[in-house]
N, C-alpha and C. Protein backbone atom coordinates (compact mmCIF):
# COMPACT_ATOMS: atom_id res chain seq x y z
N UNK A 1 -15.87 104.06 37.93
CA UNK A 1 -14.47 103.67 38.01
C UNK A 1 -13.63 104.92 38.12
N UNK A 2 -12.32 105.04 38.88
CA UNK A 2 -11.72 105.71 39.24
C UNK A 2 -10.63 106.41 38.07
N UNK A 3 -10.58 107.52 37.78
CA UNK A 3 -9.33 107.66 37.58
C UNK A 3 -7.91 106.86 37.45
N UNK A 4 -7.25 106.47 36.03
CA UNK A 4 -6.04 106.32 36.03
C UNK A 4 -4.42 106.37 35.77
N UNK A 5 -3.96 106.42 36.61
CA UNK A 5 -3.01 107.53 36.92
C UNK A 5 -1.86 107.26 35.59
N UNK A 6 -1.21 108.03 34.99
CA UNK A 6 -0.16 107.26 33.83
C UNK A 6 1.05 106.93 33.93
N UNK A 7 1.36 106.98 35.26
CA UNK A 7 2.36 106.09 35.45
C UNK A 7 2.01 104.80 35.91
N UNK A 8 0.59 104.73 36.35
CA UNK A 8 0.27 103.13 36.38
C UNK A 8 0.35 102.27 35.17
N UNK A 9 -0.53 103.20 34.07
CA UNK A 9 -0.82 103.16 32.89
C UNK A 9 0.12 102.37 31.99
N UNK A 10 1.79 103.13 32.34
CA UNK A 10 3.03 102.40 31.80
C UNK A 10 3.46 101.29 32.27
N UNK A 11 3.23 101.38 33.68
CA UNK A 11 3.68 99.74 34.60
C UNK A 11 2.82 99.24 34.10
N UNK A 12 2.12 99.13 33.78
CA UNK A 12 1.11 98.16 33.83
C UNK A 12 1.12 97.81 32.12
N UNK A 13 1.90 98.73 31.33
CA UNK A 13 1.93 98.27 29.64
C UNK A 13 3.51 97.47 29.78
N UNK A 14 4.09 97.97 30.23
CA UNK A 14 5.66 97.41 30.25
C UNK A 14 5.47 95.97 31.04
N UNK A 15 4.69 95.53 31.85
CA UNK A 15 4.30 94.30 32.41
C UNK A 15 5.34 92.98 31.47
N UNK A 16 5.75 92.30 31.68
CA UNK A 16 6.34 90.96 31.51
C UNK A 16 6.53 91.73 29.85
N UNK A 17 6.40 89.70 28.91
CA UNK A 17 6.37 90.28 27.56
C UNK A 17 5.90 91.00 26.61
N UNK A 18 6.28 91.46 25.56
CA UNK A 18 5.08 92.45 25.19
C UNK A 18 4.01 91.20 24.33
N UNK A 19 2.79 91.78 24.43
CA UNK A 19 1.44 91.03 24.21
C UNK A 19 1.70 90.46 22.71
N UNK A 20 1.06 89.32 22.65
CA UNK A 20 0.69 88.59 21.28
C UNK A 20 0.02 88.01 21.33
N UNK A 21 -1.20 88.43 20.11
CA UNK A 21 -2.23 87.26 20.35
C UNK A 21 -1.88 85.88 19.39
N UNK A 22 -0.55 85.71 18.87
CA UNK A 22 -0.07 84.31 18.06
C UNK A 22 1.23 84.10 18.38
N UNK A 23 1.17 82.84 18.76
CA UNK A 23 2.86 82.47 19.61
C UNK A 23 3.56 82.37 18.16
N UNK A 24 4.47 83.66 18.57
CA UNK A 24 5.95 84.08 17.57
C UNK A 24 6.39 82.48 16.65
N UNK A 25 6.30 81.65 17.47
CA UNK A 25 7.22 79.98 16.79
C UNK A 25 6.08 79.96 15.28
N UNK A 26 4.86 80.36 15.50
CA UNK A 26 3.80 79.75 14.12
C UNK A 26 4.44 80.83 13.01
N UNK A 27 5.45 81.58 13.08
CA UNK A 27 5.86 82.86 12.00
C UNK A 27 7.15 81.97 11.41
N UNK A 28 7.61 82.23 10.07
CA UNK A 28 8.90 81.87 9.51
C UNK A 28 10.08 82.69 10.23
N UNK A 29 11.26 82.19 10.81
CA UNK A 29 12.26 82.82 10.93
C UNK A 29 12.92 83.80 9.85
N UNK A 30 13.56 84.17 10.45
CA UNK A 30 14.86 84.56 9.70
C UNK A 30 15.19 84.36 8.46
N UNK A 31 16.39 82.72 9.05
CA UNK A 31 17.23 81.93 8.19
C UNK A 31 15.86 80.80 7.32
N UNK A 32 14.43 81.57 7.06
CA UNK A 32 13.97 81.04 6.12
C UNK A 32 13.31 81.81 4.96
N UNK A 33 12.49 81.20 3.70
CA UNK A 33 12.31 81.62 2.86
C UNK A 33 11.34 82.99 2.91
N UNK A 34 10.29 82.96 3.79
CA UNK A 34 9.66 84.50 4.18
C UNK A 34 9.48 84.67 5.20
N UNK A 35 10.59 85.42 6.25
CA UNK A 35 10.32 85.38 7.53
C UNK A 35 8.98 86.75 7.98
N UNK A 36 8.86 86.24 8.76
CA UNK A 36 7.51 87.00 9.59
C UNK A 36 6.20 86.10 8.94
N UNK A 37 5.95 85.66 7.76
CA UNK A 37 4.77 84.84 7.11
C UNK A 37 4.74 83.29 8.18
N UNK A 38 3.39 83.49 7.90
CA UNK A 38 3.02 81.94 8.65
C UNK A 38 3.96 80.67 8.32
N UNK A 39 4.01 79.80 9.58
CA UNK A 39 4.76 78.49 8.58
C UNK A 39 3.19 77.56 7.87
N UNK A 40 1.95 77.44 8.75
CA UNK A 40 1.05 77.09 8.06
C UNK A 40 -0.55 77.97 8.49
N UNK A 41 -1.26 78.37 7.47
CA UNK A 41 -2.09 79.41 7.73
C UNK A 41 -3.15 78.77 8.78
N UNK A 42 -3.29 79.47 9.52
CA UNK A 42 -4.00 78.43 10.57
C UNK A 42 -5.53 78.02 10.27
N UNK A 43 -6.45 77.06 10.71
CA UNK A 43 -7.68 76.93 10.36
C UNK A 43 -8.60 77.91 10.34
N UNK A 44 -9.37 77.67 9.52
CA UNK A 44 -11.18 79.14 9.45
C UNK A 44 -11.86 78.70 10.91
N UNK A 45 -12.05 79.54 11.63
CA UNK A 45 -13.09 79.32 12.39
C UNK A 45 -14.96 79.12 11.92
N UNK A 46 -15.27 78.15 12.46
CA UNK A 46 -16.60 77.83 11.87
C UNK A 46 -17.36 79.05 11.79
N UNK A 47 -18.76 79.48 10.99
CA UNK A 47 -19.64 80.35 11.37
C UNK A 47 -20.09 80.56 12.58
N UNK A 48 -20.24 82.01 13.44
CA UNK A 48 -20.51 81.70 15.35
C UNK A 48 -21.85 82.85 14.63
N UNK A 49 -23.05 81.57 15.69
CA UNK A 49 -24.15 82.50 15.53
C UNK A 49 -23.87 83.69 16.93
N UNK A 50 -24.28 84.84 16.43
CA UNK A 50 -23.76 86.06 17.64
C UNK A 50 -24.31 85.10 19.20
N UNK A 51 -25.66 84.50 18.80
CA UNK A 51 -26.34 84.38 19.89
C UNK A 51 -25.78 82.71 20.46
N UNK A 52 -25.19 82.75 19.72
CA UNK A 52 -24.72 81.25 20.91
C UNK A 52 -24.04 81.68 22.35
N UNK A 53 -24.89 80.93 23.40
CA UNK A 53 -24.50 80.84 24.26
C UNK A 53 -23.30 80.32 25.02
N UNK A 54 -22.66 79.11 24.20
CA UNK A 54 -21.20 79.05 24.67
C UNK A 54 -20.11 79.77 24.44
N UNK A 55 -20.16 80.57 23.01
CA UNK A 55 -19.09 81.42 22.71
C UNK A 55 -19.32 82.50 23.76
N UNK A 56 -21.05 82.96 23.63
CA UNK A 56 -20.89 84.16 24.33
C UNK A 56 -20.63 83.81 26.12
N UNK A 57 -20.05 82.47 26.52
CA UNK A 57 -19.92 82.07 27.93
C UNK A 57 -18.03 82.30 27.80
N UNK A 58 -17.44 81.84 26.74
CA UNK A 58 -15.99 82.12 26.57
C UNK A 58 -15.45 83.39 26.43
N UNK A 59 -16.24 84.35 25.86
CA UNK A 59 -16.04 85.76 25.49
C UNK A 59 -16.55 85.95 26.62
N UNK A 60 -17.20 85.81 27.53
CA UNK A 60 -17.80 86.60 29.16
C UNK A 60 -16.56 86.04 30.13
N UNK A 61 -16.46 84.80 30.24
CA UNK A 61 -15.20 84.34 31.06
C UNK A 61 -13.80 85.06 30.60
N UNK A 62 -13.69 85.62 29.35
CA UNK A 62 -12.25 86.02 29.08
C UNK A 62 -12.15 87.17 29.23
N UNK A 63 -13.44 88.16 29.15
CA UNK A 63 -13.63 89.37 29.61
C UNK A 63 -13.46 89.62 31.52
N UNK A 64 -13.80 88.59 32.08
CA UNK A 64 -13.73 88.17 33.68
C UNK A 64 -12.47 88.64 33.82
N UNK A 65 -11.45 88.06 33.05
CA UNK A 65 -10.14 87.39 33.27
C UNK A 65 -9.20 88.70 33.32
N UNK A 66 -9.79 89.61 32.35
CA UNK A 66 -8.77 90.91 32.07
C UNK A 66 -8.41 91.99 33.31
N UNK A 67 -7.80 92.34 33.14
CA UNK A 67 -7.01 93.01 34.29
C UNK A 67 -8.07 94.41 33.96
N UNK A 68 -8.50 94.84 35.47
CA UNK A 68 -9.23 95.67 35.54
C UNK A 68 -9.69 97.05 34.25
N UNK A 69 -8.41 97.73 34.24
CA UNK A 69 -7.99 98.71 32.74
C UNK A 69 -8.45 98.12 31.56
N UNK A 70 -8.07 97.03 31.60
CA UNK A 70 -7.89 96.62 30.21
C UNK A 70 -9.65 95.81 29.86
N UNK A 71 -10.23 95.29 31.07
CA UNK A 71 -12.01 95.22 30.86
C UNK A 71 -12.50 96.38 30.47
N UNK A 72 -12.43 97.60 31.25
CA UNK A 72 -12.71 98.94 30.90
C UNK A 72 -13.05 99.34 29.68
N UNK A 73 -11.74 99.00 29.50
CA UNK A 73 -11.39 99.92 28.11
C UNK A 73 -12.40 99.30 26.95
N UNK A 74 -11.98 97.16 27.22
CA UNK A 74 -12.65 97.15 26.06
C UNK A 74 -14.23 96.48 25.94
N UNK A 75 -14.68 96.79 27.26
CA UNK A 75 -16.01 96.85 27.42
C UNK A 75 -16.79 98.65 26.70
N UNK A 76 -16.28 99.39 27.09
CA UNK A 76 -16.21 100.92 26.61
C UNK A 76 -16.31 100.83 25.35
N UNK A 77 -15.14 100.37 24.64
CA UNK A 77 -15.10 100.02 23.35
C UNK A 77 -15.90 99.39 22.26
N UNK A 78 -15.79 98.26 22.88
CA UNK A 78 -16.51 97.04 21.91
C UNK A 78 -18.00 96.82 22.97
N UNK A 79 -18.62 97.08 23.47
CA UNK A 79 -19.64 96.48 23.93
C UNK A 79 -20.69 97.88 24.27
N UNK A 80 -19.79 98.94 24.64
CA UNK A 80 -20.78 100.33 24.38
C UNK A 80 -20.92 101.36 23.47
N UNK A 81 -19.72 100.84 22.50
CA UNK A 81 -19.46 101.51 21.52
C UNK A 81 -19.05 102.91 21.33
N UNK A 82 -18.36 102.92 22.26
CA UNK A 82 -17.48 104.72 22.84
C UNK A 82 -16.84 104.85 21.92
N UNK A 83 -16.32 105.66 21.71
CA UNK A 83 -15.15 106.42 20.58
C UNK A 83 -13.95 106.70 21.55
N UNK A 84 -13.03 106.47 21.30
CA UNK A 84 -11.74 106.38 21.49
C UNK A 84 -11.38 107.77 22.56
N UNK A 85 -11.45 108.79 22.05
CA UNK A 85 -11.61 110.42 22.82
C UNK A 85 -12.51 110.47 23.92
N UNK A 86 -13.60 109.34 24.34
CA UNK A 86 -14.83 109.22 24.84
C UNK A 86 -13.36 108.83 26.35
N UNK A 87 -13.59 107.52 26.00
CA UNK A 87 -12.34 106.00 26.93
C UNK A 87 -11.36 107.06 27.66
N UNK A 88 -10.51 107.64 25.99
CA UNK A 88 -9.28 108.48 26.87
C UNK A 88 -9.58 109.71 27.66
N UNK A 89 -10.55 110.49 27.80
CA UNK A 89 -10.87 111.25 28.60
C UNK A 89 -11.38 110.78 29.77
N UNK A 90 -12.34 109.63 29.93
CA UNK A 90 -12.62 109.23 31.16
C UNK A 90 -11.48 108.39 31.91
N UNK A 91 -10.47 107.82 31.97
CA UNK A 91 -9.86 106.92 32.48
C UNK A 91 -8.13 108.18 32.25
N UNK A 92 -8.24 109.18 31.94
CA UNK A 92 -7.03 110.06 31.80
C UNK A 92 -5.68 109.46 31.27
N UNK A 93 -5.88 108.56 29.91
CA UNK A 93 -4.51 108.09 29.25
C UNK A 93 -4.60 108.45 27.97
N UNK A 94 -3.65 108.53 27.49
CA UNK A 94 -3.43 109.32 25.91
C UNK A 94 -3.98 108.33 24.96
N UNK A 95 -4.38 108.34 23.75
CA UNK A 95 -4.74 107.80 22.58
C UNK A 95 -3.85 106.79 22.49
N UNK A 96 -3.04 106.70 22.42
CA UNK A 96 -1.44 105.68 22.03
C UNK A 96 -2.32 104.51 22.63
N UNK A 97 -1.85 104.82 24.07
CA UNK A 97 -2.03 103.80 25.54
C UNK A 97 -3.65 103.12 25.33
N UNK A 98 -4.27 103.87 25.23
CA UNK A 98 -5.56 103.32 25.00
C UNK A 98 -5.62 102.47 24.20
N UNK A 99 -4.81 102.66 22.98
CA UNK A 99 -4.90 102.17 21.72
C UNK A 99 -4.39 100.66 22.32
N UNK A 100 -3.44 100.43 22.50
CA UNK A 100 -2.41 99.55 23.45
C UNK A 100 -3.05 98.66 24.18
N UNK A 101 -3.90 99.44 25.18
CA UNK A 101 -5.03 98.82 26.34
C UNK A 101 -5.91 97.62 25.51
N UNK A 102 -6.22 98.37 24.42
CA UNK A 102 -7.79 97.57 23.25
C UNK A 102 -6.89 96.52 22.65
N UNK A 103 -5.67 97.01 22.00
CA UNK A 103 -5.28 95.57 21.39
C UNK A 103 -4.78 94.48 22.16
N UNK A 104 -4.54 95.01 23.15
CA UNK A 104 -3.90 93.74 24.70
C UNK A 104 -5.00 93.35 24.96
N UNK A 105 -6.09 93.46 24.94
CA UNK A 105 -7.42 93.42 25.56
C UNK A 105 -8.08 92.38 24.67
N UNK A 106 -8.36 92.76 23.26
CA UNK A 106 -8.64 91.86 21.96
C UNK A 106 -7.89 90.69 21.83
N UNK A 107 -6.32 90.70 22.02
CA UNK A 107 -5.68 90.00 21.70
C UNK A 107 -5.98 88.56 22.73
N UNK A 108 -6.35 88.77 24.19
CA UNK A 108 -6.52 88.30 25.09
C UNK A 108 -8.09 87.28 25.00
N UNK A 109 -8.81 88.31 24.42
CA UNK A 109 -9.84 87.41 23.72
C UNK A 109 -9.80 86.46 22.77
N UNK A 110 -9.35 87.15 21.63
CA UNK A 110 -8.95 86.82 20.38
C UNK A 110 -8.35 84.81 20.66
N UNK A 111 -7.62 84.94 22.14
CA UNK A 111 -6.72 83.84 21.98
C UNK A 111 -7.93 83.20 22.74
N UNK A 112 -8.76 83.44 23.60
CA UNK A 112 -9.34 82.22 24.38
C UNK A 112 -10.36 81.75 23.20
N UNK A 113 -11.17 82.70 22.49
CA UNK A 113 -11.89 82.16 21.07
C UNK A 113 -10.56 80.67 20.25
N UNK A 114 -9.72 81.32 20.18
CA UNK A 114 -8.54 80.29 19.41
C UNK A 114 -8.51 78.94 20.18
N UNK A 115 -8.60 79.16 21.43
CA UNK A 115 -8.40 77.62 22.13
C UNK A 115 -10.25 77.01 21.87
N UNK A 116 -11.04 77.69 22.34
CA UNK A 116 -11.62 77.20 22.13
C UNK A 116 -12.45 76.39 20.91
N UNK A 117 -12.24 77.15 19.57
CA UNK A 117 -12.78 76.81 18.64
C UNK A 117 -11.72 75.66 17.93
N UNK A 118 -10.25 75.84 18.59
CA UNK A 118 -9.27 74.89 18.13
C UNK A 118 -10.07 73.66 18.98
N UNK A 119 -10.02 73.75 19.99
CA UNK A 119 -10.25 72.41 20.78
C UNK A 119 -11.82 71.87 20.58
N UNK A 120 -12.94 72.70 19.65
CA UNK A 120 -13.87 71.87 19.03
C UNK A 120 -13.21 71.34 18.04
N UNK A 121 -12.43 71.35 16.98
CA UNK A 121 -12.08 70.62 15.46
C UNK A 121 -11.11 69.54 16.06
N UNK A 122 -10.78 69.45 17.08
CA UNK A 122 -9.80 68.06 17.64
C UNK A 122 -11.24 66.85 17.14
């Protein structure tokens, strides 16, 4: 993989909203008793054996899904087990950005695991 450049790096972090892996509405407002705290803590996800094949078909499809950088990074990361200095030297973006890249990246997972394990307990 090529070199990437850091002003892509920023277009491409400044993109639409900034990332969340939990839609803002499930947090207490403001004008309530603890804002930023959950309004209800959301369900446990069941035990996932590593080796199941459907999770590991949702975690492969959501890894598909990620925008080129952001597979990179957290294939590098989480699946080869690089060190952080490893990522930011090969792909030429600072620690911050990288940092940025992995949690946009997780978070992106993080949520297709959420639909899915929500939409087994229906």
């Amino acid at each position: 993989m090529g070199r990437i450049s850091l002003t892509e790096v920023a277009r491409w972090v400044r993109r639409g909203e900034p990332a969340s892996s939990v839609d803002r509405g499930r947090f207490q407002g403001a004008g309530e008793p603890y804002p930023g705290h959950w309004r209800v803590f959301p369900a446990a996800w069941p035990p996932v054996d590593p080796d199941d094949p459907v999770v590991a078909g949702v975690v492969a499809a959501g890894v598909e899904e990620l925008p080129s950088t952001w597979r990179s990074v957290v294939v590098a990361r989480d699946e080869r087990g690089e060190e952080a200095g490893e990522v930011t030297a090969r792909y030429g973006v600072g620690g911050t950005q990288q940092r940025a890249i992995l949690n946009k990246a997780r978070a992106g997972l993080w949520s297709r695991l959420a639909d899915h394990f929500g939409a087994d307990r229906r």
